[in-house]
PDB file of N, CA and C in Angstrom:
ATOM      1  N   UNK A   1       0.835  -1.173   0.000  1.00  0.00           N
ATOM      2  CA  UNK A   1       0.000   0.000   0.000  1.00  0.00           C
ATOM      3  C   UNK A   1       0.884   1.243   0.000  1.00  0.00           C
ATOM      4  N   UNK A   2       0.242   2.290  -0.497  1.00  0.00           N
ATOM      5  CA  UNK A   2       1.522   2.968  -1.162  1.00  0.00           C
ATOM      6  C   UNK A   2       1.223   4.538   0.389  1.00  0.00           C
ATOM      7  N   UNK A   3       1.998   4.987   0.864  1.00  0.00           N
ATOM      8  CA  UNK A   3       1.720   6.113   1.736  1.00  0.00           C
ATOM      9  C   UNK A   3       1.448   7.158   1.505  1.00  0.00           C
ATOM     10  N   UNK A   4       0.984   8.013   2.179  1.00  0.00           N
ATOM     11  CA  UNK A   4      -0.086   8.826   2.268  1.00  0.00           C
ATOM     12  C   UNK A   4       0.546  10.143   1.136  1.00  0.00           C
ATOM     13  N   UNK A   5       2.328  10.251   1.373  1.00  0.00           N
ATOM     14  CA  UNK A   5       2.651  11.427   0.470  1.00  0.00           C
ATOM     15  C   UNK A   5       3.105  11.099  -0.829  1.00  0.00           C
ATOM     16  N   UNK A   6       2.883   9.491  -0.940  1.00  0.00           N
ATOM     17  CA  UNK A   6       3.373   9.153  -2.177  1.00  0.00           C
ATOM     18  C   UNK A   6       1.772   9.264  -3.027  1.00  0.00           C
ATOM     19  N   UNK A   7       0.689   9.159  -2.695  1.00  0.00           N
ATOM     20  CA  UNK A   7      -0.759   8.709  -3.286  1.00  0.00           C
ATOM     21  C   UNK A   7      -0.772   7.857  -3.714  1.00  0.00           C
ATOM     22  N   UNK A   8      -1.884   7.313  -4.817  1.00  0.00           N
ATOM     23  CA  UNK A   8      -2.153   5.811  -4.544  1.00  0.00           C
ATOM     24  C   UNK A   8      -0.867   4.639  -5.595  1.00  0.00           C
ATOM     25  N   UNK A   9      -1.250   3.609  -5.771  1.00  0.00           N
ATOM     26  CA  UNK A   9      -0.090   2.528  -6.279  1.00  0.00           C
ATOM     27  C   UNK A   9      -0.055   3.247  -8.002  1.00  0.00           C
ATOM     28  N   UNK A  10       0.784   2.775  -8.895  1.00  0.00           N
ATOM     29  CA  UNK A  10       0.431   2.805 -10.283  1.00  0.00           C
ATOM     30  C   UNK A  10      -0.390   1.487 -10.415  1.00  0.00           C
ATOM     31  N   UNK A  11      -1.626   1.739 -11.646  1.00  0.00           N
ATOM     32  CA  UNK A  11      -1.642   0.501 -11.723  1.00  0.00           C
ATOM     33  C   UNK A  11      -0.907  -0.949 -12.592  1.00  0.00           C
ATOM     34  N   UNK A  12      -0.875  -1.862 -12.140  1.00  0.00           N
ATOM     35  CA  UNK A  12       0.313  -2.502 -12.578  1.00  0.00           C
ATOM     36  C   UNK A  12      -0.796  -3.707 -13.929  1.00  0.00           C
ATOM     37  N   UNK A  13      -0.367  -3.296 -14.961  1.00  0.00           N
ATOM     38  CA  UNK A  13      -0.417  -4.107 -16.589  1.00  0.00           C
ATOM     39  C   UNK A  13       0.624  -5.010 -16.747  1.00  0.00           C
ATOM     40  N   UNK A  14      -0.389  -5.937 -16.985  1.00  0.00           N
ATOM     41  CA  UNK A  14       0.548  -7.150 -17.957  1.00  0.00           C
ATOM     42  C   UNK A  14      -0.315  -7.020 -19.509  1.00  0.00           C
ATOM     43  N   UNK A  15       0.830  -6.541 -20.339  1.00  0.00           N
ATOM     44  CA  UNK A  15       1.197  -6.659 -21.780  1.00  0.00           C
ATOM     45  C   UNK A  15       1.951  -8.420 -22.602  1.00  0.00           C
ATOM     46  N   UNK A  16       0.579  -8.797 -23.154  1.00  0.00           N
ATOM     47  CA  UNK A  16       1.198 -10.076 -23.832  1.00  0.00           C
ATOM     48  C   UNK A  16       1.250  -9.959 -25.007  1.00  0.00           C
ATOM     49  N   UNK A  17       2.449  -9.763 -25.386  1.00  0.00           N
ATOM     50  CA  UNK A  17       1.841  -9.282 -27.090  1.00  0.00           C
ATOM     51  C   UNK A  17       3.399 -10.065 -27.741  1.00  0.00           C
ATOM     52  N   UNK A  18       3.471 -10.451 -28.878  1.00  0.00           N
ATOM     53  CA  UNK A  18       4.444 -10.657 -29.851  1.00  0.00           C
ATOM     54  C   UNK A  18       5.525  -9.425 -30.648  1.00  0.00           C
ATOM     55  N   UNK A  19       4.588  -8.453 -31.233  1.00  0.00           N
ATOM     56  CA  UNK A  19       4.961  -8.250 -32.020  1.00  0.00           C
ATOM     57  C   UNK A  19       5.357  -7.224 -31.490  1.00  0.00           C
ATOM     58  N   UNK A  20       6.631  -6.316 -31.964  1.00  0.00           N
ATOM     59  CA  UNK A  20       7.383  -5.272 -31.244  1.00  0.00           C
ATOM     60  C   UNK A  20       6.412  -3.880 -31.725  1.00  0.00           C
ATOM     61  N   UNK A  21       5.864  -3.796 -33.191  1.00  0.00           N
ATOM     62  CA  UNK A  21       5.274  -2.255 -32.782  1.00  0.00           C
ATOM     63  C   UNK A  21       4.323  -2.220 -32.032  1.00  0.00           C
ATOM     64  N   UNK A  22       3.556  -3.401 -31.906  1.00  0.00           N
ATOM     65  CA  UNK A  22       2.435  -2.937 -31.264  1.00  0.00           C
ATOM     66  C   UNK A  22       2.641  -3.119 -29.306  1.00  0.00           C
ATOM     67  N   UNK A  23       3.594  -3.749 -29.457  1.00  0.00           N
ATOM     68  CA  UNK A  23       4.296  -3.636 -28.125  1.00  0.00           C
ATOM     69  C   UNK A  23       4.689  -2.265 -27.394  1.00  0.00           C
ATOM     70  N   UNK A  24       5.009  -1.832 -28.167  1.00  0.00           N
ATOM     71  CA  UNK A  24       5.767  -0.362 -28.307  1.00  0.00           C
ATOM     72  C   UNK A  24       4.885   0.467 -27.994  1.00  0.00           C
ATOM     73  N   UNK A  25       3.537   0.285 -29.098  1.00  0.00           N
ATOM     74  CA  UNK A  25       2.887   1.482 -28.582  1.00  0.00           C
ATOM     75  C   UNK A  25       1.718   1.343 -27.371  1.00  0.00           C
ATOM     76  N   UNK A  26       1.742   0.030 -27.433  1.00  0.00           N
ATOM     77  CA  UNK A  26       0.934   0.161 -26.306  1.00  0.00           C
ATOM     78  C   UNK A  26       1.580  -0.037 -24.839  1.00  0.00           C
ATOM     79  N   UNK A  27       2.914   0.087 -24.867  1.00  0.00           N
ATOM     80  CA  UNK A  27       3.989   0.389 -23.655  1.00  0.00           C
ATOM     81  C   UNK A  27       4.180   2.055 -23.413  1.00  0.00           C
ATOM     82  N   UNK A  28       3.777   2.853 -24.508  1.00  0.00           N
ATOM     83  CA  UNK A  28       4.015   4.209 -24.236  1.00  0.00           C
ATOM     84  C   UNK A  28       2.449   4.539 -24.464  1.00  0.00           C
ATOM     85  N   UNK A  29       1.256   4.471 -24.352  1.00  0.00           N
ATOM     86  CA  UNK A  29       0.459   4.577 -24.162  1.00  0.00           C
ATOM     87  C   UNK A  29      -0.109   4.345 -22.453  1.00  0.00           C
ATOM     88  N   UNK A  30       0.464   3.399 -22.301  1.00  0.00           N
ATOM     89  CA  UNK A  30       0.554   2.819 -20.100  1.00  0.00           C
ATOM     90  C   UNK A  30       1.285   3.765 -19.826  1.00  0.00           C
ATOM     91  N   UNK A  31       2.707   4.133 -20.332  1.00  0.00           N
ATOM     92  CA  UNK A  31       3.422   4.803 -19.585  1.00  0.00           C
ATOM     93  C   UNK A  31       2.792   6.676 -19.472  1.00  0.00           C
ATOM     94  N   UNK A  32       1.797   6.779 -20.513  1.00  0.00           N
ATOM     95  CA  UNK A  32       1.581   8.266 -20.637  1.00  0.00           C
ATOM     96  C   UNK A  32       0.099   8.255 -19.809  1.00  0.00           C
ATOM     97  N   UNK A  33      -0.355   6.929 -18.873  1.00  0.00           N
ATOM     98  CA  UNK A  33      -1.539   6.544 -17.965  1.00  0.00           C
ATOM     99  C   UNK A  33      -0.523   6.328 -16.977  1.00  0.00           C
ATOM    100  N   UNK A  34       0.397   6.599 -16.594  1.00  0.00           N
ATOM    101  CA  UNK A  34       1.198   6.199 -15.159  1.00  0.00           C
ATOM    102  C   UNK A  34       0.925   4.743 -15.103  1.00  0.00           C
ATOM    103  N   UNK A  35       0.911   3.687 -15.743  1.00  0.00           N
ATOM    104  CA  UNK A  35       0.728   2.806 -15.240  1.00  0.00           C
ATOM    105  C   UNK A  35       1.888   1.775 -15.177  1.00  0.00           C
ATOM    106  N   UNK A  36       2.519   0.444 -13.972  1.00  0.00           N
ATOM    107  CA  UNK A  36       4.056  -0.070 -14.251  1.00  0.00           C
ATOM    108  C   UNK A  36       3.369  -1.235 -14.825  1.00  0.00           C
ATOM    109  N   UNK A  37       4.181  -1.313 -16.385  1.00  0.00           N
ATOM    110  CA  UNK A  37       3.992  -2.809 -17.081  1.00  0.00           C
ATOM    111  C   UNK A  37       4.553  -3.535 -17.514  1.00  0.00           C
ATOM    112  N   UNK A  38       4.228  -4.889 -17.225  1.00  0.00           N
ATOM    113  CA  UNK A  38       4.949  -6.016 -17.543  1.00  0.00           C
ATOM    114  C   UNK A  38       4.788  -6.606 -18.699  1.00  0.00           C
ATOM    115  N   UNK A  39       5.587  -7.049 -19.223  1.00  0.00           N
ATOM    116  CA  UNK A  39       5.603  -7.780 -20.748  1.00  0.00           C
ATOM    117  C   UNK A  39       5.882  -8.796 -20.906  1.00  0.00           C
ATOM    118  N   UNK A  40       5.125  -9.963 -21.332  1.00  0.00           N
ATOM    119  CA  UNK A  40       5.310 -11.465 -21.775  1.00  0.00           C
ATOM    120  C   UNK A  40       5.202 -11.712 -23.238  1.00  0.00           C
ATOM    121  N   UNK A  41       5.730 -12.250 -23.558  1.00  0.00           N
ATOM    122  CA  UNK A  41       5.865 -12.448 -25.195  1.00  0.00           C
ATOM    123  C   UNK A  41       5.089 -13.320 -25.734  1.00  0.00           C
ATOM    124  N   UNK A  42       4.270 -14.420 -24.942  1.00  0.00           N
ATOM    125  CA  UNK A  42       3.189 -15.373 -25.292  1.00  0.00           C
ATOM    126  C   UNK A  42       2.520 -15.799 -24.148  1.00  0.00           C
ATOM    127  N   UNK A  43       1.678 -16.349 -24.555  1.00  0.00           N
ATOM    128  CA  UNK A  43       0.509 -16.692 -23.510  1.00  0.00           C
ATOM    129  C   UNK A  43       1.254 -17.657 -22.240  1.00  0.00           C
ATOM    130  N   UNK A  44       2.237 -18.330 -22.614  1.00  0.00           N
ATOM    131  CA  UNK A  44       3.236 -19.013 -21.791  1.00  0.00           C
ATOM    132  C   UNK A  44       3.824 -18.429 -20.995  1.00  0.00           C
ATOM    133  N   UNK A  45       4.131 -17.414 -20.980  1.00  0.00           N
ATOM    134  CA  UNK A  45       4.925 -16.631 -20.163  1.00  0.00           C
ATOM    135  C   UNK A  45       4.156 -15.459 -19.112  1.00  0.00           C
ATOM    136  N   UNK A  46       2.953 -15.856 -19.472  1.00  0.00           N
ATOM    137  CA  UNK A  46       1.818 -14.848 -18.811  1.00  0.00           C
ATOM    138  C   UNK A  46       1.322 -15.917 -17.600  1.00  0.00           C
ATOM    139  N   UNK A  47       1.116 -17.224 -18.055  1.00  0.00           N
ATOM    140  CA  UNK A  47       0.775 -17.697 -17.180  1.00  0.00           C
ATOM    141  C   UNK A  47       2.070 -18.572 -16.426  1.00  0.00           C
ATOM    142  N   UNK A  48       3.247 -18.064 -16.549  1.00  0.00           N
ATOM    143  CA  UNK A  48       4.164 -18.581 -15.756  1.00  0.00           C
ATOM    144  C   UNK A  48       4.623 -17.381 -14.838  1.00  0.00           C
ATOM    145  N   UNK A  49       4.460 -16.215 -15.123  1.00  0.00           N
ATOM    146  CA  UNK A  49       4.241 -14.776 -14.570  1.00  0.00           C
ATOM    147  C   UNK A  49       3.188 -14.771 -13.016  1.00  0.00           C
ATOM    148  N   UNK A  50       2.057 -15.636 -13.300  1.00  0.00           N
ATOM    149  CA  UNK A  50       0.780 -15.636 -12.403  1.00  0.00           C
ATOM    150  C   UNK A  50       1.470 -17.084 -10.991  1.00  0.00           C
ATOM    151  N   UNK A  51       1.689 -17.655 -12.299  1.00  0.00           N
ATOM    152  CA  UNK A  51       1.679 -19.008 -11.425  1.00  0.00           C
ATOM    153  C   UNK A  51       3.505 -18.944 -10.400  1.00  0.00           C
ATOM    154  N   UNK A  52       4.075 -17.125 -10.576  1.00  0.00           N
ATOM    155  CA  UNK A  52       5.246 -17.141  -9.793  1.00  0.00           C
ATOM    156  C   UNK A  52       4.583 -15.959  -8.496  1.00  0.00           C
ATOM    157  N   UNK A  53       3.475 -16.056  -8.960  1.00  0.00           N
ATOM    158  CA  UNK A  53       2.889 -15.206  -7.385  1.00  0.00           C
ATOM    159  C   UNK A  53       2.753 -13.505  -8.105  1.00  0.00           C
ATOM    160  N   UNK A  54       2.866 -13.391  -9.607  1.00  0.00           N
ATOM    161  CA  UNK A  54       2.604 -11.692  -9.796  1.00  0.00           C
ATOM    162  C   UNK A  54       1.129 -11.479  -9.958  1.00  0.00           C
ATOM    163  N   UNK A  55       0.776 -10.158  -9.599  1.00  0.00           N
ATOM    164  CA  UNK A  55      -0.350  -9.821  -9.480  1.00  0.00           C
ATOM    165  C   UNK A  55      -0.493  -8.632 -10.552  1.00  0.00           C
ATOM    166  N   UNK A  56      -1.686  -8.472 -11.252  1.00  0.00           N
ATOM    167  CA  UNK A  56      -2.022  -7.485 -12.260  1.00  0.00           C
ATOM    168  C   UNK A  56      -3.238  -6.770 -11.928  1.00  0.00           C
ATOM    169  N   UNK A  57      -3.534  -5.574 -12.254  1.00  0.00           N
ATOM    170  CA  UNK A  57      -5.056  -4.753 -12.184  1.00  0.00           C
ATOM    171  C   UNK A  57      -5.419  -4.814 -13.466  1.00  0.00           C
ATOM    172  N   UNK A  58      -4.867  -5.133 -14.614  1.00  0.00           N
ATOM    173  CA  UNK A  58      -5.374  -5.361 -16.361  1.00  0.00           C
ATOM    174  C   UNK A  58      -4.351  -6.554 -16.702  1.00  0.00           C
ATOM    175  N   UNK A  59      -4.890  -6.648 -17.738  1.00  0.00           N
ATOM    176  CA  UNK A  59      -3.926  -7.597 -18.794  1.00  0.00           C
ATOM    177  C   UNK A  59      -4.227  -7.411 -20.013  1.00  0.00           C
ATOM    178  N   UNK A  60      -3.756  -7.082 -20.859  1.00  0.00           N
ATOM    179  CA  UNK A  60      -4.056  -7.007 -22.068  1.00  0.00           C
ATOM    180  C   UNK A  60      -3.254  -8.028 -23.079  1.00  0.00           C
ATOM    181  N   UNK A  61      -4.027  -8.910 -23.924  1.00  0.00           N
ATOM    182  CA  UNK A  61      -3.211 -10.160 -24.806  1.00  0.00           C
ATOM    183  C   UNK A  61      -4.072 -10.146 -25.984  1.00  0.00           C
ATOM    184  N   UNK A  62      -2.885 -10.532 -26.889  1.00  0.00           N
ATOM    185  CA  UNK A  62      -2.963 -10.778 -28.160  1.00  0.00           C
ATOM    186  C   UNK A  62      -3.754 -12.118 -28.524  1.00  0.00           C
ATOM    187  N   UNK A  63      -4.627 -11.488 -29.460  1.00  0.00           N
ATOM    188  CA  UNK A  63      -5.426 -13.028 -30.210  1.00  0.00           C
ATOM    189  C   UNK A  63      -5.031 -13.918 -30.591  1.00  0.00           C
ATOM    190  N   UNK A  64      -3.431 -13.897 -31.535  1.00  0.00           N
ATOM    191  CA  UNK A  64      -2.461 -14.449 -32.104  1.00  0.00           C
ATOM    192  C   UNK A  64      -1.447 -14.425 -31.539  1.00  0.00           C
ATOM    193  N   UNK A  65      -1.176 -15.575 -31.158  1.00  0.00           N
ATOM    194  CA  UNK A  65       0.498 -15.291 -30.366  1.00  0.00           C
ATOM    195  C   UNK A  65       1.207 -16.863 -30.791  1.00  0.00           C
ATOM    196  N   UNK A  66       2.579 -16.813 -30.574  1.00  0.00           N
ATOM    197  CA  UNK A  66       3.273 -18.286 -30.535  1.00  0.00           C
ATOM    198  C   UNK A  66       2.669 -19.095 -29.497  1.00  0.00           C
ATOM    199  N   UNK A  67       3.124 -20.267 -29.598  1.00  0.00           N
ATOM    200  CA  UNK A  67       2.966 -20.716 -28.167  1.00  0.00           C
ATOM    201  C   UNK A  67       1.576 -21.029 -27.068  1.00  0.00           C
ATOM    202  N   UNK A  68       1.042 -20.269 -26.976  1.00  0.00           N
ATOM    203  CA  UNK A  68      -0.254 -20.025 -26.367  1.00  0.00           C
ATOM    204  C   UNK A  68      -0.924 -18.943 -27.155  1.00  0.00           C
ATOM    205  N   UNK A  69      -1.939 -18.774 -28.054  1.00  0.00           N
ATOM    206  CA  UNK A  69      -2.937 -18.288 -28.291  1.00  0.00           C
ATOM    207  C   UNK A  69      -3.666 -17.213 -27.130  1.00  0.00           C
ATOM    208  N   UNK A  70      -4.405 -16.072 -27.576  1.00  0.00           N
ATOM    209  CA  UNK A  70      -4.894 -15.126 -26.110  1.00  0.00           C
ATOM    210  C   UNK A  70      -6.088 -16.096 -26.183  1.00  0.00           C
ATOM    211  N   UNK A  71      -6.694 -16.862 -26.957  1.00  0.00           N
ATOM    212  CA  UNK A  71      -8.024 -17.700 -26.783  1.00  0.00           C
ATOM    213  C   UNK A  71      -7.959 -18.674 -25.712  1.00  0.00           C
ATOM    214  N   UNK A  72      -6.680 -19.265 -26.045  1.00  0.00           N
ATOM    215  CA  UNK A  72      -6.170 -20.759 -24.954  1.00  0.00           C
ATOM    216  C   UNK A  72      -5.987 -20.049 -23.760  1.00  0.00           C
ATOM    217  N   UNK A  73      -5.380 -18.557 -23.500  1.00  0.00           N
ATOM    218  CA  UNK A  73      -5.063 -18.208 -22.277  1.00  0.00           C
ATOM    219  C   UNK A  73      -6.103 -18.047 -21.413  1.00  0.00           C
ATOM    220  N   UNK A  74      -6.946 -17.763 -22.877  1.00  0.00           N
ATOM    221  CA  UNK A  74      -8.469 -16.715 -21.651  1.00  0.00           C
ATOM    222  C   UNK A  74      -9.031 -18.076 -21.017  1.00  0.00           C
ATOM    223  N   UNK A  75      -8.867 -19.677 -21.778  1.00  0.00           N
ATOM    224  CA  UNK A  75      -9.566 -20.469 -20.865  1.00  0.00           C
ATOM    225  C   UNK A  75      -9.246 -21.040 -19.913  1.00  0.00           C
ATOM    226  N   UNK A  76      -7.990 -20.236 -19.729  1.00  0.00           N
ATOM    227  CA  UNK A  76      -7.037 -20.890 -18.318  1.00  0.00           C
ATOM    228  C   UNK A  76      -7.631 -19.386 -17.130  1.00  0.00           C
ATOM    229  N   UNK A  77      -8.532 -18.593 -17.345  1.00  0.00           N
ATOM    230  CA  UNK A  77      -9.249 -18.278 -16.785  1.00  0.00           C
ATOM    231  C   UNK A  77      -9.603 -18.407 -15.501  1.00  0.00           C
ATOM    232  N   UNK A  78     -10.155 -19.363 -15.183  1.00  0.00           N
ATOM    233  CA  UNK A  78      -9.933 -19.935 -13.683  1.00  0.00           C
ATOM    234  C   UNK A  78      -9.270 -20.267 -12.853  1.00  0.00           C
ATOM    235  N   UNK A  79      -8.404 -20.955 -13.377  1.00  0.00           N
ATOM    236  CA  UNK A  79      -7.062 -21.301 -13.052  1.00  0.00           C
ATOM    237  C   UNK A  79      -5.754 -20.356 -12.590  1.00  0.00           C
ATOM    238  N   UNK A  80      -5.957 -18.871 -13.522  1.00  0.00           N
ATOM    239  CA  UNK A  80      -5.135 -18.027 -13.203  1.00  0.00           C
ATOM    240  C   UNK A  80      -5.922 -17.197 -12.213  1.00  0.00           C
ATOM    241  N   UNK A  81      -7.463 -16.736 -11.543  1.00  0.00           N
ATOM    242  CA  UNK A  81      -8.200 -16.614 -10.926  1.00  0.00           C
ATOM    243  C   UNK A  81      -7.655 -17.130  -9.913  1.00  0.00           C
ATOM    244  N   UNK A  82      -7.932 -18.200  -9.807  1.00  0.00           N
ATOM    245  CA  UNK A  82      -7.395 -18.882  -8.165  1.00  0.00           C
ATOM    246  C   UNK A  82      -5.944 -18.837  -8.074  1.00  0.00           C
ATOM    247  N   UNK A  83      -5.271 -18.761  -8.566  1.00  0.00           N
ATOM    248  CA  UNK A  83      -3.925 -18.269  -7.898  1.00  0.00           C
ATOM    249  C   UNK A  83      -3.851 -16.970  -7.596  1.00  0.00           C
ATOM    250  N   UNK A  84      -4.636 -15.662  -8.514  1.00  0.00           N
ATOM    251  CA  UNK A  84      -4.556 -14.497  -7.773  1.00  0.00           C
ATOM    252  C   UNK A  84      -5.378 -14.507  -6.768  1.00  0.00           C
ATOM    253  N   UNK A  85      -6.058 -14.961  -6.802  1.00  0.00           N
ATOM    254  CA  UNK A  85      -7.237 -15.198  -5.184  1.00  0.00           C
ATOM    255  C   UNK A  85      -6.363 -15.834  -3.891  1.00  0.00           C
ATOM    256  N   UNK A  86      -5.578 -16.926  -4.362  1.00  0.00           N
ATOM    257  CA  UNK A  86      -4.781 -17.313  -3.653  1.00  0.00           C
ATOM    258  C   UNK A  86      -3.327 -16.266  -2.886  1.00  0.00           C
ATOM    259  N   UNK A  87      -2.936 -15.595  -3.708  1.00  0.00           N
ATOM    260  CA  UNK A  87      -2.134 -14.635  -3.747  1.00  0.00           C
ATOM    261  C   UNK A  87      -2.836 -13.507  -2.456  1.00  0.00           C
ATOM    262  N   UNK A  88      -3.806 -12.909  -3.108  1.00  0.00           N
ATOM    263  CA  UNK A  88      -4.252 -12.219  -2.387  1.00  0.00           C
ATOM    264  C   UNK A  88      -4.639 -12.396  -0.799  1.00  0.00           C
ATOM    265  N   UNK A  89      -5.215 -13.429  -0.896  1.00  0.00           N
ATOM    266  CA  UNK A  89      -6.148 -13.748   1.159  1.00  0.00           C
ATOM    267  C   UNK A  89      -4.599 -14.352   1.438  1.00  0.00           C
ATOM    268  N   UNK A  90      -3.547 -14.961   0.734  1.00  0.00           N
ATOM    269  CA  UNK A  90      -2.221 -15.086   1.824  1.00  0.00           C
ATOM    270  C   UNK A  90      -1.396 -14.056   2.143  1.00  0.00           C
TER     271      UNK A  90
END
């Protein structure tokens, strides 16, 4: 929790995306929203991100990706749910 003269947290983005421009701009688009973001390069790395205890207020992923698809990710859905649930009440 962030103190009283600092105000509140940034909020913290996870960016899953492949491809570098669109990486790019939607890394300086967060950054011109104050927000701190993280970047995974496929759906694999998003959910190895969750499943190491990180926590996100958005996520934003690509439809098309190597590796894991944003379709395959979204149905791990629950799964990444209960570990931030888990995360959180410990």
């Amino acid at each position: 929790m962030a103190s009283k003269n600092q105000g509140p947290a940034a909020p913290r983005a996870l960016v899953v995306e492949d491809i570098k421009v669109d990486l790019v701009v939607l890394l300086r688009m967060l950054r011109k929203l104050n927000c701190e973001a993280t970047v995974a390069h496929n759906g694999k790395e998003a959910v190895d991100l969750f499943l190491e205890g990180k926590t996100f207020d958005i996520v934003f992923f690509d439809k098309d990706m190597p590796v894991m698809t944003g379709p395959e990710l979204e149905t791990l859905d629950a799964m990444l749910q209960e570990v931030i649930d888990k995360n959180m009440s410990g």
